[in-house]
N, C-alpha and C. Protein backbone atom coordinates (compact mmCIF):
# COMPACT_ATOMS: atom_id res chain seq x y z
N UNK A 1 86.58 183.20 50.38
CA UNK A 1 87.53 184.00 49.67
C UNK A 1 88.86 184.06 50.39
N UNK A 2 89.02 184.16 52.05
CA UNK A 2 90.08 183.80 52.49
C UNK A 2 91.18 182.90 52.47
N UNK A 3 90.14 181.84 52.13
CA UNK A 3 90.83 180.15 52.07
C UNK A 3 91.60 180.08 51.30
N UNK A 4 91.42 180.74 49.68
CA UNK A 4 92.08 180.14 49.20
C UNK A 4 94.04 181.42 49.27
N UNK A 5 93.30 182.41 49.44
CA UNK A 5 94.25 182.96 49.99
C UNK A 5 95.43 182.65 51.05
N UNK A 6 94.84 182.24 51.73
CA UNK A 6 95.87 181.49 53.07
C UNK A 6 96.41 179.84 52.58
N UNK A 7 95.88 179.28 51.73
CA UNK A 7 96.46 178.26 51.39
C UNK A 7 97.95 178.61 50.36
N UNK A 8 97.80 179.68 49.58
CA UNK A 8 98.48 180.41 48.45
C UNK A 8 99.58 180.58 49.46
N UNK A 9 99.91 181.27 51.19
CA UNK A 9 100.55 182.01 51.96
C UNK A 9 101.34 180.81 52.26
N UNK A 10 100.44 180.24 52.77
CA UNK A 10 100.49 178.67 53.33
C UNK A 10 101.58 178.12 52.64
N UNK A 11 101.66 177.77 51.06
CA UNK A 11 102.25 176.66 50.23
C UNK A 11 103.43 177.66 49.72
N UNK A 12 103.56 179.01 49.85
CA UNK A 12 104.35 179.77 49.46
C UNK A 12 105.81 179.55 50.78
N UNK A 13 104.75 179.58 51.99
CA UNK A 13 106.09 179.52 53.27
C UNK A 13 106.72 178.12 53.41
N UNK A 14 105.89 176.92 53.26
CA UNK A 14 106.42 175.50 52.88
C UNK A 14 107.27 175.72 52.26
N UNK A 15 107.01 176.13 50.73
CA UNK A 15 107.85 176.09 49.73
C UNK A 15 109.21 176.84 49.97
N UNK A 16 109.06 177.49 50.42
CA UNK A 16 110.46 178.31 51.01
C UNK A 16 111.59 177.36 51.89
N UNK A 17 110.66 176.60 52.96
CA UNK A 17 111.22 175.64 53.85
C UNK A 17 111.89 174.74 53.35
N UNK A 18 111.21 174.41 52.44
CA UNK A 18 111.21 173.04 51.38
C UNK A 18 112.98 173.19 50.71
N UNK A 19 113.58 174.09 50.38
CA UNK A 19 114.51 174.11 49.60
C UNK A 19 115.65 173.42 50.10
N UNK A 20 116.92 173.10 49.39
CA UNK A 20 117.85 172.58 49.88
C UNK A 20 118.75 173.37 50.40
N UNK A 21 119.47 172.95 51.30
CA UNK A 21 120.37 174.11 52.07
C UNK A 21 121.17 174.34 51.27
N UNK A 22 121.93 175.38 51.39
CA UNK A 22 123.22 175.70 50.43
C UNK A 22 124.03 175.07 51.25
N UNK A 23 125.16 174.56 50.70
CA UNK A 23 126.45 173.76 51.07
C UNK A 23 127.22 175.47 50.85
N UNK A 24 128.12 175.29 51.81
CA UNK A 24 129.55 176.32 52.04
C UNK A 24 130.44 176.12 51.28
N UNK A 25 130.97 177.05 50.56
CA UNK A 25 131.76 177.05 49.68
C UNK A 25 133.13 176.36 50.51
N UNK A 26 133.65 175.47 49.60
CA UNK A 26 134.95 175.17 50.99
C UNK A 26 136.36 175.80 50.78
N UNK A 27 136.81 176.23 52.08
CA UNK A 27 137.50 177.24 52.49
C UNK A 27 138.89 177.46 51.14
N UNK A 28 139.82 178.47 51.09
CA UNK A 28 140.93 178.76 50.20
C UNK A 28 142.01 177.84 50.72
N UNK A 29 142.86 176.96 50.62
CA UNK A 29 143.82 176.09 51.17
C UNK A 29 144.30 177.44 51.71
N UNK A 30 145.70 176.92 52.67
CA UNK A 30 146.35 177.83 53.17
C UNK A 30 147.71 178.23 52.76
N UNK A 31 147.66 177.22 51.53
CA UNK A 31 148.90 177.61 51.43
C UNK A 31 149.13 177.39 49.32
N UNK A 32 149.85 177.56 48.75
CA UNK A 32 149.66 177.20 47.38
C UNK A 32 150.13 176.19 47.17
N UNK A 33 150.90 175.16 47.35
CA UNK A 33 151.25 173.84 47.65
C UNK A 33 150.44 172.85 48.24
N UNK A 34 149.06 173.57 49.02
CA UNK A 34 148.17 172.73 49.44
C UNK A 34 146.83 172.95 48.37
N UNK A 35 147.00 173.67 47.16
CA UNK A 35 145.49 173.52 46.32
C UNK A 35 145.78 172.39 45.89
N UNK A 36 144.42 171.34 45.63
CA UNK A 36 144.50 170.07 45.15
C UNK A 36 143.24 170.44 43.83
N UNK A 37 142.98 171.39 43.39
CA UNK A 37 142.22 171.42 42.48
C UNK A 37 142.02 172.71 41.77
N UNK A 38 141.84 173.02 40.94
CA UNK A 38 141.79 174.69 40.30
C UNK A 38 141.11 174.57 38.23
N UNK A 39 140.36 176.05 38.58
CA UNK A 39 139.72 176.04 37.50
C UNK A 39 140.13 177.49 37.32
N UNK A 40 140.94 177.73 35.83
CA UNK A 40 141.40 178.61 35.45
C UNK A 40 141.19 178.82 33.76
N UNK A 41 140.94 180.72 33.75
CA UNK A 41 140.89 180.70 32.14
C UNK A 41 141.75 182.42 31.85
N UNK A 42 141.80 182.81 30.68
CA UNK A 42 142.50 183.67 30.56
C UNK A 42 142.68 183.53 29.00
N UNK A 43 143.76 184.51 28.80
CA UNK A 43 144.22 184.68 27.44
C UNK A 43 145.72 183.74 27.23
N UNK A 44 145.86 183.19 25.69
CA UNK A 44 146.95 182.75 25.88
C UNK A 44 147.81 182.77 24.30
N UNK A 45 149.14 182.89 24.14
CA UNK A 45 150.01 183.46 22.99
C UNK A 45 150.45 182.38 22.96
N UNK A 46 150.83 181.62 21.91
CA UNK A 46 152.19 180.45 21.62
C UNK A 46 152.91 180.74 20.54
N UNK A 47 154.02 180.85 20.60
CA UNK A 47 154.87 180.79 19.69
C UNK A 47 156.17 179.52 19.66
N UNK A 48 155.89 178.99 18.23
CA UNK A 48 156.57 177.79 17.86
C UNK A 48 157.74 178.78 16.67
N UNK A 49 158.41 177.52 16.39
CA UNK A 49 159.49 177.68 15.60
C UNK A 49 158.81 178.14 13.96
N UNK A 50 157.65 177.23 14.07
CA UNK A 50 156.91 178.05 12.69
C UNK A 50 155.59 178.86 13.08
N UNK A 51 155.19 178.38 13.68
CA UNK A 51 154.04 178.97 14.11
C UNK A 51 153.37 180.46 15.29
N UNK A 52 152.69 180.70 15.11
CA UNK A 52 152.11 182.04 16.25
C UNK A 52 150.69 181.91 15.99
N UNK A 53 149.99 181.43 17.39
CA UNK A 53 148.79 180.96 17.78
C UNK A 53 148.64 182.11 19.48
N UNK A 54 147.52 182.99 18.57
CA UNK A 54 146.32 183.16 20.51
C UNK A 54 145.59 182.81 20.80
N UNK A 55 145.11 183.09 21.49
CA UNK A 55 143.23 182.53 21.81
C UNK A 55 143.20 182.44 23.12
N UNK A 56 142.32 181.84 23.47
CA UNK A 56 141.72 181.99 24.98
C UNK A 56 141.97 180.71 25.45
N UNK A 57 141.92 180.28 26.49
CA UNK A 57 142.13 179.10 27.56
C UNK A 57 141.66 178.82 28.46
N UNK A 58 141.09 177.71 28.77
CA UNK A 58 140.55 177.31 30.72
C UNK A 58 140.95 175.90 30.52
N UNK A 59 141.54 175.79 31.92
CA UNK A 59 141.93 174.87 32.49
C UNK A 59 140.85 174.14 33.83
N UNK A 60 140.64 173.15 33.94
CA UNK A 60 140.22 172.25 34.54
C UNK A 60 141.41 171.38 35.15
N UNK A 61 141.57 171.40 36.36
CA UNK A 61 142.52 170.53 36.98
C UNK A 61 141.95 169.74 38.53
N UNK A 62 142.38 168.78 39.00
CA UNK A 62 142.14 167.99 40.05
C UNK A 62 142.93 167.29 40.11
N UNK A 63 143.00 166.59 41.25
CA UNK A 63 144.30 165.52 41.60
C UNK A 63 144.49 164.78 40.48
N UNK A 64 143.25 163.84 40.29
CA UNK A 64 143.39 162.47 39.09
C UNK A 64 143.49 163.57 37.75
N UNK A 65 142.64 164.10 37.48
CA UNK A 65 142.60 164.47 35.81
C UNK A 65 142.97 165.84 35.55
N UNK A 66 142.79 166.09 34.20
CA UNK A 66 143.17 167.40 33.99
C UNK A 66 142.52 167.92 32.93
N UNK A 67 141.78 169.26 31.96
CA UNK A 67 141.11 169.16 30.86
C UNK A 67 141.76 171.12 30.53
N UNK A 68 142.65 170.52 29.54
CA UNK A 68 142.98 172.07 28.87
C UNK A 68 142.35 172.37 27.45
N UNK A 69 142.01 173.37 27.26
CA UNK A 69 141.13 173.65 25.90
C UNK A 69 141.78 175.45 25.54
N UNK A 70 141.93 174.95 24.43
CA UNK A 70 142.77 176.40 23.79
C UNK A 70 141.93 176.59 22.83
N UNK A 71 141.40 177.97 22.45
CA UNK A 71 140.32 178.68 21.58
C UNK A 71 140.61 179.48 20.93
N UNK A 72 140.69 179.86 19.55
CA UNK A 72 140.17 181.25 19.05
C UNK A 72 139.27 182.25 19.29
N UNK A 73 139.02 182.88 18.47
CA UNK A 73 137.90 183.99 18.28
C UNK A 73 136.66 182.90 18.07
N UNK A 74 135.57 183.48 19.02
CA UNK A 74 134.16 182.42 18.82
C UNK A 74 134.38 180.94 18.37
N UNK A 75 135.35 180.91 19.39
CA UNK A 75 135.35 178.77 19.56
C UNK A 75 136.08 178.25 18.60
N UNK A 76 136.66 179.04 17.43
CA UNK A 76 137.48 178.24 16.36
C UNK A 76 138.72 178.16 16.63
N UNK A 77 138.92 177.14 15.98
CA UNK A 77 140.56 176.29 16.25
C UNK A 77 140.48 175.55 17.53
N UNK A 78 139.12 175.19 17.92
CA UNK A 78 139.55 174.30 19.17
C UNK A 78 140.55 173.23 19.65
N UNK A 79 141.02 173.44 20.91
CA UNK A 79 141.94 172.12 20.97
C UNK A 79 142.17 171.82 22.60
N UNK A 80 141.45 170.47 22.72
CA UNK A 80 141.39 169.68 24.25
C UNK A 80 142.63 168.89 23.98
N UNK A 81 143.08 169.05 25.23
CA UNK A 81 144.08 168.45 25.76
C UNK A 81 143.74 167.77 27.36
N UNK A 82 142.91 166.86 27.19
CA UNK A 82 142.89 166.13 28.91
C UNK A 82 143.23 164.60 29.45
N UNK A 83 143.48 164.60 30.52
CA UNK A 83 143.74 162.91 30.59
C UNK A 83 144.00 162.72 32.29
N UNK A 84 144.60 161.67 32.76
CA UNK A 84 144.51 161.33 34.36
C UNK A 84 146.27 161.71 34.13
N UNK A 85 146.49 162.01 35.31
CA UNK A 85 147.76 162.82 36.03
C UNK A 85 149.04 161.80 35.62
N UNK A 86 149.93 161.53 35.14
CA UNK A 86 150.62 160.05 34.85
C UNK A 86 150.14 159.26 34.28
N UNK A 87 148.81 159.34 33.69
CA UNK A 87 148.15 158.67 32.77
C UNK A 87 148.27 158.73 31.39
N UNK A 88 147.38 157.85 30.57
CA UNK A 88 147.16 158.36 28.77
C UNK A 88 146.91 159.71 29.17
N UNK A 89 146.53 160.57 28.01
CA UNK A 89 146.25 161.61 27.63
C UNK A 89 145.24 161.46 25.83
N UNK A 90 144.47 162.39 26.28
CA UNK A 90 143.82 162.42 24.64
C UNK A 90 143.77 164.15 24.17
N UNK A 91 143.59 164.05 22.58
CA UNK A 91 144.25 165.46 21.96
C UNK A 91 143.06 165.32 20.95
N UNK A 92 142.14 166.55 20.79
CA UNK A 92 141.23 166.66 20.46
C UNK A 92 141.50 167.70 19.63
N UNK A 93 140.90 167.76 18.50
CA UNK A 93 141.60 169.04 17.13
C UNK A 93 141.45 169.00 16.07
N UNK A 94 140.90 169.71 15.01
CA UNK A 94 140.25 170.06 13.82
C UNK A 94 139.03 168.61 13.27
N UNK A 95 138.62 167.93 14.34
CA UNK A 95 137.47 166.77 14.23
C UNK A 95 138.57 165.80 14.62
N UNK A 96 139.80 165.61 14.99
CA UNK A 96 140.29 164.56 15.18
C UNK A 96 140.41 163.77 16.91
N UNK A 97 140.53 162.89 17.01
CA UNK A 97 140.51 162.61 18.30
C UNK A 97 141.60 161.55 18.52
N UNK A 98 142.49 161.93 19.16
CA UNK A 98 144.45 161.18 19.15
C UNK A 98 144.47 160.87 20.89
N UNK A 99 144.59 159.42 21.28
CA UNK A 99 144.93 158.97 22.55
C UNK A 99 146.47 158.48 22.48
N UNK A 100 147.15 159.19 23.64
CA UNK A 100 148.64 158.31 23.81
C UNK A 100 149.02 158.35 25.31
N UNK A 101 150.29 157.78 25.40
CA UNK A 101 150.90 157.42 26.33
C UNK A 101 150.76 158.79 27.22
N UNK A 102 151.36 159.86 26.78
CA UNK A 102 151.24 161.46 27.92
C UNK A 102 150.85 162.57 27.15
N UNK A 103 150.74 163.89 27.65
CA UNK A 103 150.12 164.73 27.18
C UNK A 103 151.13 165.40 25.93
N UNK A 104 152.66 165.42 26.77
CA UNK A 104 154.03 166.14 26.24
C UNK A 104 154.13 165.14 24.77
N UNK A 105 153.90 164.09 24.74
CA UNK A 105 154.25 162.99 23.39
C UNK A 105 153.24 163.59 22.77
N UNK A 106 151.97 163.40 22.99
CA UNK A 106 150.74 163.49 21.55
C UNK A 106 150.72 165.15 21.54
N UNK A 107 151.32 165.88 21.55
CA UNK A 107 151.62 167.49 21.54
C UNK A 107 152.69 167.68 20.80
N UNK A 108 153.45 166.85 20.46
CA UNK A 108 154.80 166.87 20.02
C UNK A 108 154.87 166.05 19.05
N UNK A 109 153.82 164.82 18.74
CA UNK A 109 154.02 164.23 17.64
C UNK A 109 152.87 164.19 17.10
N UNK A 110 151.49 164.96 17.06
CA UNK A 110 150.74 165.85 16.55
C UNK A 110 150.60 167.15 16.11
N UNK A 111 150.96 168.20 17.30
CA UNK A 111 151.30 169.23 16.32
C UNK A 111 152.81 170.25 16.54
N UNK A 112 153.92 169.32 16.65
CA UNK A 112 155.11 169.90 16.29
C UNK A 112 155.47 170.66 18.05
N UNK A 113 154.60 170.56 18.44
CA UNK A 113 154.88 171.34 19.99
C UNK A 113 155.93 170.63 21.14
N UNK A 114 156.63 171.42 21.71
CA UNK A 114 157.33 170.81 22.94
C UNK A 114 157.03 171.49 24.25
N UNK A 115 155.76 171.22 24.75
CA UNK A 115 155.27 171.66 26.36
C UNK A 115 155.25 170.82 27.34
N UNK A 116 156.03 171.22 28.41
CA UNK A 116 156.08 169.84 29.69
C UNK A 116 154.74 170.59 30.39
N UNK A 117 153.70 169.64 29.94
CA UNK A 117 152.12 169.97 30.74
C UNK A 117 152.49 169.31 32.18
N UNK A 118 152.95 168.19 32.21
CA UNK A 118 152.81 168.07 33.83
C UNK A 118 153.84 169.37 34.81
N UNK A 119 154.95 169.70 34.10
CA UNK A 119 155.38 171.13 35.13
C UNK A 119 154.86 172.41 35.32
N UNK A 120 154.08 172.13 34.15
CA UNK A 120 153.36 173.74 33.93
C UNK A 120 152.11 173.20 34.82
N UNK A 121 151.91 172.04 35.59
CA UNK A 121 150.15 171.91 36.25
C UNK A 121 151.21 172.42 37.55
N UNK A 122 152.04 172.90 38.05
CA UNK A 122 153.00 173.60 39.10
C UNK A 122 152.85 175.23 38.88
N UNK A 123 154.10 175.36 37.52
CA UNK A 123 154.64 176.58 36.83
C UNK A 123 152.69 177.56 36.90
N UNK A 124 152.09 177.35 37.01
CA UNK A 124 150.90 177.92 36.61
C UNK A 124 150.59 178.48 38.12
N UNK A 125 150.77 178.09 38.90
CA UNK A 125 150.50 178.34 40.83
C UNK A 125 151.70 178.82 41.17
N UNK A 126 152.68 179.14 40.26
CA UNK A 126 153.93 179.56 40.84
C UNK A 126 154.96 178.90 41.51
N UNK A 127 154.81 177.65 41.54
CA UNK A 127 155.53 176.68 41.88
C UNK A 127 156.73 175.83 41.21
N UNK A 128 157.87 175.43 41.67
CA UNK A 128 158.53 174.50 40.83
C UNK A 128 157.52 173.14 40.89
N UNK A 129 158.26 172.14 39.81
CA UNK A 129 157.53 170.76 40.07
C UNK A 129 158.53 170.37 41.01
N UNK A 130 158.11 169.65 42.16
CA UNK A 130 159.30 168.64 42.77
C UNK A 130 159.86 167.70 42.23
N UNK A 131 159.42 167.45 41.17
CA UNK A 131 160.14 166.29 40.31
C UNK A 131 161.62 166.43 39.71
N UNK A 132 161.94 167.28 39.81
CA UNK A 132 163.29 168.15 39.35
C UNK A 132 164.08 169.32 40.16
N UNK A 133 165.31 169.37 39.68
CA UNK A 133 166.03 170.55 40.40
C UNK A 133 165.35 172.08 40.13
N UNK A 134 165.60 172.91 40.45
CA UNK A 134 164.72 174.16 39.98
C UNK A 134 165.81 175.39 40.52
N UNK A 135 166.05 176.20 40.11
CA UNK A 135 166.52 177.47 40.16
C UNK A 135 165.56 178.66 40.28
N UNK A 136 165.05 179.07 41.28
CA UNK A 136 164.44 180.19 41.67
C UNK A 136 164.50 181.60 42.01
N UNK A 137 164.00 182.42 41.42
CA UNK A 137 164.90 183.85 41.82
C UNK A 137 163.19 184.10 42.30
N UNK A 138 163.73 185.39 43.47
CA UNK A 138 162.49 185.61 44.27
C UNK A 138 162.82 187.09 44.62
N UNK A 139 161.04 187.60 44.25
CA UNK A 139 160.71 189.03 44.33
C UNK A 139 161.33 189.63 45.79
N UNK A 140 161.34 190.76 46.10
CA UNK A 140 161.98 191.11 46.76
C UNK A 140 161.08 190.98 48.30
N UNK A 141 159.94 190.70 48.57
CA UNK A 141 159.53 190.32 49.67
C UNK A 141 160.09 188.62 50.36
N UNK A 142 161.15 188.14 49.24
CA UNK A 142 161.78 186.92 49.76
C UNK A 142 160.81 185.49 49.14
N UNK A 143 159.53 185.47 48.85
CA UNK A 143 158.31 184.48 48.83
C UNK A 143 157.51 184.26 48.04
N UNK A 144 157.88 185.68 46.96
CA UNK A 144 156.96 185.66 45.19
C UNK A 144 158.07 184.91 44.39
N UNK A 145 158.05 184.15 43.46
CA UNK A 145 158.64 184.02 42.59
C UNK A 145 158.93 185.00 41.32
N UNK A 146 160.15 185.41 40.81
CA UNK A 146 160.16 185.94 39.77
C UNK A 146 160.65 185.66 38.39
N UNK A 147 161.53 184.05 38.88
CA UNK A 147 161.44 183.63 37.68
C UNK A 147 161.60 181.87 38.13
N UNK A 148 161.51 181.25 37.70
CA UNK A 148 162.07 179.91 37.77
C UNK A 148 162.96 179.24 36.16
N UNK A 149 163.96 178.66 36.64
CA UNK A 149 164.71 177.94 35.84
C UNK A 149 164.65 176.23 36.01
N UNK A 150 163.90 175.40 35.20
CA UNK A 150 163.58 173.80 35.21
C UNK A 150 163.23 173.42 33.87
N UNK A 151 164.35 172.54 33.97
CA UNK A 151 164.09 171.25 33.18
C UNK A 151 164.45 172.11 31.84
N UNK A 152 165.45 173.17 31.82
CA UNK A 152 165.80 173.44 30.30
C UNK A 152 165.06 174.67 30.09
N UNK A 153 163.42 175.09 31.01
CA UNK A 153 162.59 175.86 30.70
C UNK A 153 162.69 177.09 31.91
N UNK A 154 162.46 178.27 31.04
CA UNK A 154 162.58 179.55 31.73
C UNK A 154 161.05 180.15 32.44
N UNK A 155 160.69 179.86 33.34
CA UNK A 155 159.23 180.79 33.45
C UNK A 155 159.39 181.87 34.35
N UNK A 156 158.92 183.28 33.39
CA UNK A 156 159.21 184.14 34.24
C UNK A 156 157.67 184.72 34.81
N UNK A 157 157.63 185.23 35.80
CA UNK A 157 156.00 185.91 36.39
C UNK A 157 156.45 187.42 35.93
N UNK A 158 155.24 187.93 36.04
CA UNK A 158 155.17 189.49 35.43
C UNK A 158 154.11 189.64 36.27
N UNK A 159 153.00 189.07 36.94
CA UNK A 159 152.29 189.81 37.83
C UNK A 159 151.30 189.02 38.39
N UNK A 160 150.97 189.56 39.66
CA UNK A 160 150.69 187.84 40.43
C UNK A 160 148.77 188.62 40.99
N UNK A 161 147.97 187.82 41.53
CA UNK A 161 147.05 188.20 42.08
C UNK A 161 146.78 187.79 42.78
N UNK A 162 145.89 188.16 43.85
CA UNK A 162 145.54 187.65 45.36
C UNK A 162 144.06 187.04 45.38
N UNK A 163 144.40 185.80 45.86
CA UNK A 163 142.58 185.09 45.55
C UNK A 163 142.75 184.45 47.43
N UNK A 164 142.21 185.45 48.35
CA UNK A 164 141.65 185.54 49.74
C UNK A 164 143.01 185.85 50.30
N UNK A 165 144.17 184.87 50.73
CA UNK A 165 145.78 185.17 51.11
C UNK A 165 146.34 184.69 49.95
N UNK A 166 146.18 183.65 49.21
CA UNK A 166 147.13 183.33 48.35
C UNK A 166 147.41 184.01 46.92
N UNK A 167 148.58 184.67 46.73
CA UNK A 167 149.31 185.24 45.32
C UNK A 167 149.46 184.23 44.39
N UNK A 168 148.47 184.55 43.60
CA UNK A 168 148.64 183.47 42.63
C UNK A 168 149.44 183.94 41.11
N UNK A 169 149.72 183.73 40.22
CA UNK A 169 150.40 184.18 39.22
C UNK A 169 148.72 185.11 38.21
N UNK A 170 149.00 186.30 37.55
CA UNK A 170 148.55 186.45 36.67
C UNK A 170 148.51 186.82 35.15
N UNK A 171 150.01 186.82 35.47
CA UNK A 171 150.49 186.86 34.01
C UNK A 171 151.91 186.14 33.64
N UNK A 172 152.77 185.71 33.17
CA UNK A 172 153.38 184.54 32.76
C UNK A 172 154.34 184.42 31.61
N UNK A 173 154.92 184.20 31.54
CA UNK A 173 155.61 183.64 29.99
C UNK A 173 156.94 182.61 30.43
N UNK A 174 156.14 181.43 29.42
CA UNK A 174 157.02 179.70 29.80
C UNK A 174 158.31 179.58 28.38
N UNK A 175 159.25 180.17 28.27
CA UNK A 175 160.03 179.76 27.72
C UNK A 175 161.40 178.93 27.63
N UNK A 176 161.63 178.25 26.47
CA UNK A 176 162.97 177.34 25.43
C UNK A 176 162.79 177.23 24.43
N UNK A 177 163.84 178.03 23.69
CA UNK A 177 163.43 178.36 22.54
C UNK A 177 163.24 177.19 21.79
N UNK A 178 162.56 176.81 20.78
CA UNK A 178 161.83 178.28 19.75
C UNK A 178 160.37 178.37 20.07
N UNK A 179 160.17 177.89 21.98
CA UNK A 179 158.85 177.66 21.98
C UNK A 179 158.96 179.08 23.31
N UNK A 180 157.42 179.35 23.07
CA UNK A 180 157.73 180.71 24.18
C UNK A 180 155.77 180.52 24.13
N UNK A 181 155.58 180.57 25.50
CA UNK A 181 154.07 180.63 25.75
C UNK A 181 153.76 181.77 26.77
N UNK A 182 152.97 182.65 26.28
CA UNK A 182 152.47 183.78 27.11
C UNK A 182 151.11 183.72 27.67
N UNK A 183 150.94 183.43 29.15
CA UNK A 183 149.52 183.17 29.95
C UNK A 183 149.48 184.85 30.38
N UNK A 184 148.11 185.07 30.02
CA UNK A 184 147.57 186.16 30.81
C UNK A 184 145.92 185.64 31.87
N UNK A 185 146.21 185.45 32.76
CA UNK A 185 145.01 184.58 33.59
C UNK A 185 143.94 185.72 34.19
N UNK A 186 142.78 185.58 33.74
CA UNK A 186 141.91 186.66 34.27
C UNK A 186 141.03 186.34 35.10
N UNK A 187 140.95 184.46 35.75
CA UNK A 187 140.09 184.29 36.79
C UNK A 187 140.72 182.72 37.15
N UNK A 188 140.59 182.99 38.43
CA UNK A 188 141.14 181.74 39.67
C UNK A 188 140.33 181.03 40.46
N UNK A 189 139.92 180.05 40.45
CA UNK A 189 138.62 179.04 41.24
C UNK A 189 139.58 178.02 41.74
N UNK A 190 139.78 178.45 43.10
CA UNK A 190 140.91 177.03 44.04
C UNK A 190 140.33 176.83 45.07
N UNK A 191 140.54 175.14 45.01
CA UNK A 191 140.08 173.99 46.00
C UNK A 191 141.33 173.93 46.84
């Protein structure tokens, strides 16, 4: 009656041994210019010259690729937007599936939109793109951004959050007229 008891103890403490180690989460960069990867979602407003669209958002980003998906209420009106960094891009939307040259073209000659996605993979971390001149006005500790001026486009911050040292943006609005996009970000995952 013992035996099989102690074998039960036995295969229970193996089994424990047996597991795979957890890997360490790897550390917060040190700086916001040094994240090379981020997974972000939140609420999000667009307003076009005809149009006014909300819904929800997560972003998928990494060096090479990128995967944005804009939602309604319970998943309707979906719309992917992903592709490699300087690469094609593909535009995913009401069953259709559209590949082109960049993300800003098949956004603009699909559905009427004018968004520079590669400045906003910056404008979103609070950053200018280096690709351009930039005009910066800065919160009064000298080091938040409070608004940036690039490339024609206004982004102003309204309120930033702290994910370990780094202030990251948490609320947003990317405007030129007649396009005006309002990010409200309610969770930050940086590599």
């Amino acid at each position: 009656m013992k035996t099989p008891l102690i074998i039960v103890f036995v295969t229970a403490i193996l089994a424990g041994c047996s597991t795979t180690p957890s890997v360490p989460p790897e550390p917060t960069p040190e700086r916001t210019e040094d994240i090379s990867a981020w997974q972000t979602e939140g609420r999000v407003g667009i307003r076009t010259e005809n149009d006014a669209i909300s819904g929800n958002f997560y972003w998928n980003q990494s060096q090479e690729r990128y995967e944005l998906n804009i939602y309604g209420p319970f998943g309707q009106g979906a719309t992917r937007l992903e592709g490699s960094v300087g690469q094609s891009a593909q535009l995913s939307y009401d069953d259709k599936t559209i590949v082109g040259k960049n993300a800003e073209e098949l956004l603009y000659s699909e559905l009427g939109w004018q968004f520079p996605v590669t400045q906003v993979q910056y404008w979103i971390r609070g950053l200018a793109s280096p690709k351009s001149y930039a005009d910066i006005t800065y919160d009064v500790d000298g080091s938040t951004p409070k608004q940036i001026y690039q490339d024609g486009w206004t982004i102003t911050y309204k309120e930033f959050t702290s994910i370990d040292h780094l202030k990251l943006p948490q609320k947003m609005q990317v405007t030129q007229l007649p396009y005006r996009v309002n990010l409200i970000i309610t969770s930050w995952d940086v590599q």
